[in-house]
Protein backbone atom coordinates (compact mmCIF):
# COMPACT_ATOMS: atom_id res chain seq x y z
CA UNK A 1 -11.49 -15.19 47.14
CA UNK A 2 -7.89 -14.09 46.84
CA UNK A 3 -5.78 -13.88 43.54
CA UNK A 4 -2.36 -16.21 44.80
CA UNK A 5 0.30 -13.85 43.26
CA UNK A 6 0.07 -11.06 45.57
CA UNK A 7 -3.25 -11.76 47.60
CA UNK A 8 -5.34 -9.15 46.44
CA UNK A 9 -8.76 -10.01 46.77
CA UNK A 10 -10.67 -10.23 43.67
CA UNK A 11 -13.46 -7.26 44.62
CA UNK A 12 -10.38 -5.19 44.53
CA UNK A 13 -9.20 -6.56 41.24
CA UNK A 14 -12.58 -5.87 40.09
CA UNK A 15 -13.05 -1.73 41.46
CA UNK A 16 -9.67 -1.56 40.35
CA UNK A 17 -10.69 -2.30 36.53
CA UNK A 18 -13.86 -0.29 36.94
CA UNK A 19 -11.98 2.75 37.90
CA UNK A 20 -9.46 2.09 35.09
CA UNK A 21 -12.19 2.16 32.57
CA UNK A 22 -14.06 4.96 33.76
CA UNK A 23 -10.68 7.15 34.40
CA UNK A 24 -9.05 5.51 31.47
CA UNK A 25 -12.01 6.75 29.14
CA UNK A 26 -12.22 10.24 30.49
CA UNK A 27 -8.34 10.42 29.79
CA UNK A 28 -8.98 9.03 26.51
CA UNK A 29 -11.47 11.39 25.58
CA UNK A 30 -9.00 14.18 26.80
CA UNK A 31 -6.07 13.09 25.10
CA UNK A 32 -6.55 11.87 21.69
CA UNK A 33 -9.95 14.05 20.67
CA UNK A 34 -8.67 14.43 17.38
CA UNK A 35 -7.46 11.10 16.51
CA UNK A 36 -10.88 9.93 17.93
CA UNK A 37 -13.21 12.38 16.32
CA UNK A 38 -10.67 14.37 13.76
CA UNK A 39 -7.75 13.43 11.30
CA UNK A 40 -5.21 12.63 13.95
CA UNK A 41 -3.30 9.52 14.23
CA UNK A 42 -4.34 7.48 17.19
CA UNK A 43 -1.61 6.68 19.30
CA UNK A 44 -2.03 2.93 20.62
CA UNK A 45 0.48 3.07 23.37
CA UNK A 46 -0.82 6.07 25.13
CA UNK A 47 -4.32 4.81 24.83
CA UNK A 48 -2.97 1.33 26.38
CA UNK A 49 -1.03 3.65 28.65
CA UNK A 50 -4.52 5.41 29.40
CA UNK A 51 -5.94 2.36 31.06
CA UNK A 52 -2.81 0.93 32.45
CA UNK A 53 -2.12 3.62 34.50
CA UNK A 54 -5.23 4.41 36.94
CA UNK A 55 -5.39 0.70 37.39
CA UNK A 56 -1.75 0.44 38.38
CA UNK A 57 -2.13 3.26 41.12
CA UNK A 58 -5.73 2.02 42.39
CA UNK A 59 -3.93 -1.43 43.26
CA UNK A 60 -0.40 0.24 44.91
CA UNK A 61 -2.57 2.73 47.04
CA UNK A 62 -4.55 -0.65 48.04
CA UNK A 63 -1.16 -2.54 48.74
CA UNK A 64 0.61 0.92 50.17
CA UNK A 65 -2.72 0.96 52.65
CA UNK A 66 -2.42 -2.55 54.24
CA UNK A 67 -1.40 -2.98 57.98
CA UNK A 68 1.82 -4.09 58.25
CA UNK A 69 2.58 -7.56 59.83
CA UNK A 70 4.67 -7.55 62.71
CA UNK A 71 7.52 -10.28 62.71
């Protein structure tokens, strides 16, 4: 089955968000240690950032890797 917006199949939807949350938490971990574990302040927009990103480039490479149609 195909999301309608850009026709991205939903199994990629789906690896996509897996890889985000693995990634995502490893960056997490990484980043904001002390705010997680310490007296820090945790930063919400890097941690939304965190999660954002690895999704984002998992779906480009899949769009950047499609055959192109010929017209």
């Amino acid at each position: 089955m195909m999301l309608s917006i850009f026709k991205i199949p939903r199994d990629v939807i789906s690896r996509g968000l897996k890889t985000a949350i693995v990634v995502g938490t490893i960056l997490l971990l990484i980043n904001q240690w002390h705010a997680l574990f310490g007296s820090a302040e945790f930063r919400w927009r890097a941690a939304m950032l965190t999660y954002i990103v690895p999704f984002t480039v998992f779906i480009y490479s899949y769009i950047s890797n499609l055959p192109s149609s010929s017209d």
